[in-house]
Protein backbone atom coordinates (compact mmCIF):
# COMPACT_ATOMS: atom_id res chain seq x y z
CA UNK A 1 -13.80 0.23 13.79
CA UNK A 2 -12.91 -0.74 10.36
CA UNK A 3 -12.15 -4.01 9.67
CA UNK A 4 -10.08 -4.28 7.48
CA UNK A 5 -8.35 -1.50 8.39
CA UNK A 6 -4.61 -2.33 10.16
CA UNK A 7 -5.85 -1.67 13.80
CA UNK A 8 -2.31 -0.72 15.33
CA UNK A 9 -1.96 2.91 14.36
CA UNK A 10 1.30 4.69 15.45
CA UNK A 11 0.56 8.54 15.82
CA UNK A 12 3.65 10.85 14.91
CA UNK A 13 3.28 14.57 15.81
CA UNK A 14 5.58 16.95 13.32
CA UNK A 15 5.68 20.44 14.99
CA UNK A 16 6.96 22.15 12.26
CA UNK A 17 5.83 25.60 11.26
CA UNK A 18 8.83 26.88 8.84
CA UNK A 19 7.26 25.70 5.89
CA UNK A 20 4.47 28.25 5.86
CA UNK A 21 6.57 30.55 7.88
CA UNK A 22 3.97 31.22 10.41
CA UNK A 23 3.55 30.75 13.87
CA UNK A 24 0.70 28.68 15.35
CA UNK A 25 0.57 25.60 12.96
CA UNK A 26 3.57 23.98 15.41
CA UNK A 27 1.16 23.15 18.14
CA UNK A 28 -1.50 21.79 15.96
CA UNK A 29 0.08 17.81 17.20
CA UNK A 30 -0.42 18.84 20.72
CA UNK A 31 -3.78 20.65 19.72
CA UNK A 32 -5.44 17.33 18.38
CA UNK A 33 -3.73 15.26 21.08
CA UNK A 34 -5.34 17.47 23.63
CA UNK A 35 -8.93 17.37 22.01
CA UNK A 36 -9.55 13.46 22.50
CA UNK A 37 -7.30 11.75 19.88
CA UNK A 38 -5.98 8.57 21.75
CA UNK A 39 -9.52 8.22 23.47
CA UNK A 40 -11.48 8.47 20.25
CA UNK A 41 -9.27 6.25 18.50
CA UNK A 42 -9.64 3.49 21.05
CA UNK A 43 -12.99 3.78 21.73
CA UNK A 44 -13.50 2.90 17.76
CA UNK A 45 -11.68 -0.63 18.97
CA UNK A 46 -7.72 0.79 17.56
CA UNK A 47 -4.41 0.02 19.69
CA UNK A 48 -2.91 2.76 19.80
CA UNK A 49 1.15 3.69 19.71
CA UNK A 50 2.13 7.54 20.26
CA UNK A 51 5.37 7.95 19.10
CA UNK A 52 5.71 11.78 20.41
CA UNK A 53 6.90 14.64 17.80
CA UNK A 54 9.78 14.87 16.48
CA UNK A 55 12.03 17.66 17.35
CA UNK A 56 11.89 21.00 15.00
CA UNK A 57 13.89 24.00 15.80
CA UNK A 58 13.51 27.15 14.95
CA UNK A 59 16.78 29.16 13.00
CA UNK A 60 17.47 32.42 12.96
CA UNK A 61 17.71 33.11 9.39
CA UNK A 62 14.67 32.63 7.11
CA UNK A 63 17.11 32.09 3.93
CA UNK A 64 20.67 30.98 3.71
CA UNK A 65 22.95 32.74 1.43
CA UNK A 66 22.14 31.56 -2.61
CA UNK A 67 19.05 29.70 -1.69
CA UNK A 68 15.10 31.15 -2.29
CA UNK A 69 13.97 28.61 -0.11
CA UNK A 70 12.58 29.15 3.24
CA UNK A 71 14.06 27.36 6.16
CA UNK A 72 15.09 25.16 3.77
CA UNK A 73 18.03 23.24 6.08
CA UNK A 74 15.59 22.50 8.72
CA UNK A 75 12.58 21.58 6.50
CA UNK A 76 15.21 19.20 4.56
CA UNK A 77 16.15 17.83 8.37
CA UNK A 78 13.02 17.41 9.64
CA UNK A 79 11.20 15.53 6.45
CA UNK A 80 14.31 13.25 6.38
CA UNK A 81 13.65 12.26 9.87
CA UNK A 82 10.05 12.12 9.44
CA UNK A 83 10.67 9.90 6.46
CA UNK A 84 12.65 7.66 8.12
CA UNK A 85 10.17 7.59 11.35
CA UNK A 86 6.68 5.98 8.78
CA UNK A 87 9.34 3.89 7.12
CA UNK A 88 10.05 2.29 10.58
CA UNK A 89 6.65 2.35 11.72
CA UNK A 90 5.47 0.52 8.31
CA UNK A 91 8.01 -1.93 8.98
CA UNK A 92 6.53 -2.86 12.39
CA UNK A 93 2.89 -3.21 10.01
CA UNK A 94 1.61 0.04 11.54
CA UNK A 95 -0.94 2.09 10.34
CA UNK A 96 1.00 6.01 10.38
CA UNK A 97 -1.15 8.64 11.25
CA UNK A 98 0.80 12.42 10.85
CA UNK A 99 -0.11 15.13 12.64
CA UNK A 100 0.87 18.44 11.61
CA UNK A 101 2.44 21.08 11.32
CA UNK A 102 2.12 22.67 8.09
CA UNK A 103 1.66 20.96 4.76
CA UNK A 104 5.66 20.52 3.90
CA UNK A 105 5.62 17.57 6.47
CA UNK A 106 3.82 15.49 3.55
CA UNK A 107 7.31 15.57 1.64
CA UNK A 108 8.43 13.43 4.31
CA UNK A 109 5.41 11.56 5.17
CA UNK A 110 4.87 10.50 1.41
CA UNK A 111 8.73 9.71 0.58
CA UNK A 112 8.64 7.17 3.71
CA UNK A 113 5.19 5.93 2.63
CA UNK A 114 6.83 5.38 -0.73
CA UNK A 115 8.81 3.02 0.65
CA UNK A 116 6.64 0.42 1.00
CA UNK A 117 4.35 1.56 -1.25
CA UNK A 118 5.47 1.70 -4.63
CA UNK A 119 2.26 2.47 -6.42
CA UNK A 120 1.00 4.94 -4.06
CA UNK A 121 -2.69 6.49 -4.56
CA UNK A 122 -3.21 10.09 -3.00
CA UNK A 123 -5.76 11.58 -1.48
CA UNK A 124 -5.35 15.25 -1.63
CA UNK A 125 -7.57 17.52 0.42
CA UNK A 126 -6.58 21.12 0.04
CA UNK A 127 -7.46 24.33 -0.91
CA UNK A 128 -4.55 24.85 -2.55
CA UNK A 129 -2.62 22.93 -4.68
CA UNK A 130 0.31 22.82 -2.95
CA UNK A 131 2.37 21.88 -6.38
CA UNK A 132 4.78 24.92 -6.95
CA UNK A 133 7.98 24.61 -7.82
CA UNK A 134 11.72 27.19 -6.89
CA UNK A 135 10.69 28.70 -9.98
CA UNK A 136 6.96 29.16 -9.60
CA UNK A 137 6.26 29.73 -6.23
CA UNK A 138 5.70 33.10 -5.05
CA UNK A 139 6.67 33.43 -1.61
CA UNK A 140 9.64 30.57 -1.51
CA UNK A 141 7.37 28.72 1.12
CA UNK A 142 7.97 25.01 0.73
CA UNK A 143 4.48 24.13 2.33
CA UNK A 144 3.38 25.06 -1.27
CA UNK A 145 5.66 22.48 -2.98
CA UNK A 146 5.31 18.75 -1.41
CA UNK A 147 3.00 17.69 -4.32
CA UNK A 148 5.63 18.90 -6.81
CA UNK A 149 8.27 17.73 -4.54
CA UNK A 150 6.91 14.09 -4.55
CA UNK A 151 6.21 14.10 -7.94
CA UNK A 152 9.95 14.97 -8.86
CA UNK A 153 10.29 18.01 -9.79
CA UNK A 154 11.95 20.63 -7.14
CA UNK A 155 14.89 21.16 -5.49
CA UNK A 156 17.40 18.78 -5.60
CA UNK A 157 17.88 18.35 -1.66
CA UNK A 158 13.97 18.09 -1.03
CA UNK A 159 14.03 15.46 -4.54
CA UNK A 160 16.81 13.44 -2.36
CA UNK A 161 14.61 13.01 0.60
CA UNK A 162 13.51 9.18 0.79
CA UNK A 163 15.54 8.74 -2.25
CA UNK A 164 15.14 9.89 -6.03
CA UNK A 165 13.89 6.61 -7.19
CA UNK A 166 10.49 6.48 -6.17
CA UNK A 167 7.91 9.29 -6.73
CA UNK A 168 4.53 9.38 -7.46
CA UNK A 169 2.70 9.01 -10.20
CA UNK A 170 0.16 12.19 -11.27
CA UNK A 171 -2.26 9.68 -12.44
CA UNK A 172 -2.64 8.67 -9.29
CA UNK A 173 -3.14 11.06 -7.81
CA UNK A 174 -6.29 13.62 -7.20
CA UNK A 175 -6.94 16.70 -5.48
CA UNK A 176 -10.14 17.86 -3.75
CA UNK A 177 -11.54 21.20 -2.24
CA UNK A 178 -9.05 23.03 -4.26
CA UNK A 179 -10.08 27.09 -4.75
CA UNK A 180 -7.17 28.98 -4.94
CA UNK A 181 -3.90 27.88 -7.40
CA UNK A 182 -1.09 30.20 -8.29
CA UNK A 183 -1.03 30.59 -11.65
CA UNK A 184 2.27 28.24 -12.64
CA UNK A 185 0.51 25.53 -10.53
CA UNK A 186 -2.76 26.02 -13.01
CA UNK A 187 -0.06 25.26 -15.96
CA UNK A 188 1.92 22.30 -14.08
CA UNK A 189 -1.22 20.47 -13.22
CA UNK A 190 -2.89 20.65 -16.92
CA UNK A 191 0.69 19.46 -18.31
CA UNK A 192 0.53 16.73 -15.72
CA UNK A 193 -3.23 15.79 -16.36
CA UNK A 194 -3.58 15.68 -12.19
CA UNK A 195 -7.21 14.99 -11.87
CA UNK A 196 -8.85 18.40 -9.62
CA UNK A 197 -12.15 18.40 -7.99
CA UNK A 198 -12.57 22.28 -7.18
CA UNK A 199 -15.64 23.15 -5.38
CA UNK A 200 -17.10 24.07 -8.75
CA UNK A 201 -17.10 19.91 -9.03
CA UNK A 202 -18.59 19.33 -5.86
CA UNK A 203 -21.44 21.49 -5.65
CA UNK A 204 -22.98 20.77 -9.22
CA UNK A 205 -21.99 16.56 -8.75
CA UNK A 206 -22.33 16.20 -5.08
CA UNK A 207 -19.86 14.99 -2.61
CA UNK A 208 -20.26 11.91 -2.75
CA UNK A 209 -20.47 11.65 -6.29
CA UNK A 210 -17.24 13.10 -6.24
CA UNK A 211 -15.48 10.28 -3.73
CA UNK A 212 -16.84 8.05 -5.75
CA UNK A 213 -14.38 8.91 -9.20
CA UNK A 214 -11.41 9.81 -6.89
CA UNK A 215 -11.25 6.54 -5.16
CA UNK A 216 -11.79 4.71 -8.47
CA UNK A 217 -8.70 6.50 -9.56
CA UNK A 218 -6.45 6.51 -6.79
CA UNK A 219 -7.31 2.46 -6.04
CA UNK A 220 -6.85 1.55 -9.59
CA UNK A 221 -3.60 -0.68 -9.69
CA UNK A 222 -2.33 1.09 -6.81
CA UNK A 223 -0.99 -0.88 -3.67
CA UNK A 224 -2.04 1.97 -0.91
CA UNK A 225 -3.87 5.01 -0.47
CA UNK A 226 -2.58 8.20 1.39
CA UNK A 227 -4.87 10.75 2.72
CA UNK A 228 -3.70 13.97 3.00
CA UNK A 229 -5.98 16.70 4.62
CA UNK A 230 -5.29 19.88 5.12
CA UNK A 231 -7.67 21.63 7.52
CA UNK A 232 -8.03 24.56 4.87
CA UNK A 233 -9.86 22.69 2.79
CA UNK A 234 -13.27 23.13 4.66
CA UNK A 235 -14.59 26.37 4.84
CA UNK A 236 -13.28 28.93 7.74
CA UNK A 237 -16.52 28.52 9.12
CA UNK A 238 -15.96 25.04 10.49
CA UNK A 239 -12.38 25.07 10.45
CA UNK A 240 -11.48 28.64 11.91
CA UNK A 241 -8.17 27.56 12.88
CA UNK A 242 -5.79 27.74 9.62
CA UNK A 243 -3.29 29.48 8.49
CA UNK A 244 -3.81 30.38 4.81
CA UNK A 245 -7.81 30.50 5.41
CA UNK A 246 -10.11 30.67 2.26
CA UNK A 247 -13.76 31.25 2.01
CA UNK A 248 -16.29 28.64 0.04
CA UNK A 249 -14.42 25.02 1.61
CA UNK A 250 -16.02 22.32 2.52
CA UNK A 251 -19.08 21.78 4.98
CA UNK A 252 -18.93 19.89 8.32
CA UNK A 253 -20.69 17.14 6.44
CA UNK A 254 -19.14 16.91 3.50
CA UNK A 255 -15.81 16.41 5.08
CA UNK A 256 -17.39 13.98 7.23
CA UNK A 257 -19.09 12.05 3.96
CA UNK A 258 -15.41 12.02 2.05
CA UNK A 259 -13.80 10.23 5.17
CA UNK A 260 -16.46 7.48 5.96
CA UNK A 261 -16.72 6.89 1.66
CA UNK A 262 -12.78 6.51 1.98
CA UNK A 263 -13.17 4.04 5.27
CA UNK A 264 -15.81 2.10 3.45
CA UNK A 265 -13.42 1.85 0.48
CA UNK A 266 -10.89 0.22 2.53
CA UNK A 267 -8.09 1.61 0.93
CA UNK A 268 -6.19 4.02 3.35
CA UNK A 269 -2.75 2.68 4.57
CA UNK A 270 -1.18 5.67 5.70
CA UNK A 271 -2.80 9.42 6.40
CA UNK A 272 -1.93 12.83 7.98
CA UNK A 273 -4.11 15.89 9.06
CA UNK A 274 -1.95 19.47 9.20
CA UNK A 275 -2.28 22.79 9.23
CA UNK A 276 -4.20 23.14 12.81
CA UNK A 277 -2.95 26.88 13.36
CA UNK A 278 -4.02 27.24 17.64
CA UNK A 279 -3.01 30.77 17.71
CA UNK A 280 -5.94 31.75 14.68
CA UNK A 281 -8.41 28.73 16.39
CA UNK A 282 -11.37 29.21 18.56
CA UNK A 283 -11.78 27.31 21.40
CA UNK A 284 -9.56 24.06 19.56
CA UNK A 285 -12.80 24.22 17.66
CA UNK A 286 -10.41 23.12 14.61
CA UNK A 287 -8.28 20.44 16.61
CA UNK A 288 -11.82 19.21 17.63
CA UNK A 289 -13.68 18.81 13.87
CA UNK A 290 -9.84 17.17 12.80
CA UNK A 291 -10.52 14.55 15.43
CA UNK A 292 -13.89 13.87 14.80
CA UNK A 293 -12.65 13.40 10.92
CA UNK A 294 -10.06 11.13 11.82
CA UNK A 295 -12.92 9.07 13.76
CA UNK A 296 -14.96 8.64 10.44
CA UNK A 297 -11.45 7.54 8.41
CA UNK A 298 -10.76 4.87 10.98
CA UNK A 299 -14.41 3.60 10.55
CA UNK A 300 -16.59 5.40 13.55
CA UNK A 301 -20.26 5.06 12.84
CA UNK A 302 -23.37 6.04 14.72
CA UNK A 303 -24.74 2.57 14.13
C-alpha cells in the first residue's frame, strides 16, 4: 500500500461502448471485476467501495438528424452522470477509480475530477491521441475527442458537461505511448505545445527516464494528478484485448515501471483504466495485466 495514497477507493464501472462504436469494450468493468480487482486491492491494505456501473443503453440510431456525432445523446447522458458520480465520491474524500468502457468516459471522469481539482495534471497513456475535434475527426467517434473535449474545444453539449468554466490546461498535461495521430490532431497538439512521449521517446531515453519529465510536468503547481490508461497503449502482445489495437506499445514491464514511478511520486488522486474489449481478449488475459497495473498504481511491491 501507498501511504500517502487516500486508502478508501470507490470503484465506478462505465459500460459504455458507443463512443468507439464497437461492441466488446462494455464488459471491460465486469471483465476487471471478475479478474481479482476488489481482492488485489485489499490485499495491498485499500478499503474498498464498489459503486456498481452506471446504466448505458444502447439506441437505435448511430446519428440523430444534423449531428456528425456518434451516439452523441447517450454519450452526453452518460458522462454527465459519470461526472456527477467522482464529484460525489470526491466529496466523501474518495480515491475514484473508472473502469471502462471506451475512452469517451474520460470526458466525464475528468470534468467531475475538475471539480475539485482545479489545476489538474494528466497522465495520458494512449496510443492515440484521442484530441480530435467535429471538424477533424474522421469517423465522428467521440472516444477520439475527450482530450480536446476537456481542453475546450468541441461540441458545445460535450463542452457543457461538468460546466464550461473549468478545463484543463495543455501544459499540464502529457501524453505517453502515443503511435498513431490523425493528422489534424498532429496540428492541434503542436499549436497547443501538449508535451508527447511517442515510443520513438521511450526507446532511445528509457522508460523511466521518460516518467521522470512527465511527472515533473504534470506535478508542477498542479493540485492532483489523473491517470488515464488506455489498454492500447501496450503492445497487442500483452494487451490482446483492445479495440483499436496497434503494433510497437508498451512492454509488460514498462507499463508496470510507469505505474510504480507514478505511486512513488505520490501524486495520483483520481485514475481510470478503459478500453478492455472481452469479445477481441484471450482468456481476460487483458482484464488480468489491467489489474495487475492498477496493483503497482496503488503501491503493490514485491518487497
Amino acid at each position: 500500500m501507498n501511504p500517502n495514497m487516500n486508502n478508501r477507493i470507490s470503484i465506478i464501472g462505465v459500460p459504455l461502448d458507443l463512443g468507439a462504436d464497437r461492441r466488446g469494450v462494455d464488459m471491460g468493468p465486469n471483465a476487471i471485476r471478475h479478474a481479482g480487482l476488489r481482492d488485489k486491492l485489499e490485499s495491498i491494505g485499500y478499503e474498498i467501495d464498489d459503486r456498481g456501473d452506471l446504466i448505458v443503453n444502447r439506441p437505435d440510431v448511430c446519428q440523430t438528424e444534423g449531428e456528425s456525432l456518434k451516439y452523441l445523446n447517450e454519450i452526453e447522458r452518460v458522462n454527465s452522470e459519470l461526472c456527477q458520480s467522482i464529484n460525489e465520491e470526491m466529496d466523501k474524500e474518495h480515491f475514484p477509480l473508472v473502469l471502462g468502457g471506451d475512452h469517451s468516459i474520460a470526458i466525464g471522469t475528468m470534468a467531475g475530477v475538475l471539480q475539485h481539482k482545479k489545476k489538474l495534471g494528466v497522465l495520458w497513456f494512449d496510443a492515440h491521441g484521442d484530441i480530435n475535434t467535429v471538424e477533424t475527426s474522421p469517423s465522428g467517434n467521440i472516444h477520439g475527442m475527450s482530450v480536446a473535449v476537456s481542453l475546450g474545444r468541441g461540441h458545445e453539449r460535450l463542452l457543457a458537461i461538468g460546466g464550461i468554466q473549468t478545463k484543463l490546461d495543455p501544459a499540464k498535461i502529457v501524453m505517453i505511448g502515443v503511435r498513431d495521430l490523425d493528422p489534424g490532431e498532429k496540428v492541434l497538439l503542436k499549436a497547443l505545445g501538449i508535451v508527447v512521449f511517442t515510443m520513438h521517446e521511450i526507446d532511445t531515453l528509457g522508460m523511466a527516464k521518460v516518467m521522470e519529465e512527465a511527472i515533473r510536468i504534470v506535478s508542477d503547481d498542479t493540485d492532483g494528478v489523473h491517470v488515464s490508461f488506455d489498454m492500447d497503449v501496450m503492445d497487442p502482445l500483452h494487451a490482446p484485448g483492445v479495440g483499436t489495437p496497434v503494433i510497437g506499445g508498451l512492454t509488460y514491464r514498462e507499463s508496470h515501471l510507469a505505474m510504480e514511478l507514478v505511486s512513488e511520486a505520490n501524486i495520483a488522486t483520481s485514475a481510470e483504466f478503459v478500453e478492455v474489449n472481452t469479445v477481441l481478449d484471450n482468456k481476460n488475459q487483458t482484464a488480468r495485466v489491467a489489474v495487475a497495473l492498477i496493483g503497482s498504481l496503488f503501491g503493490e511491491r514485491l518487497k
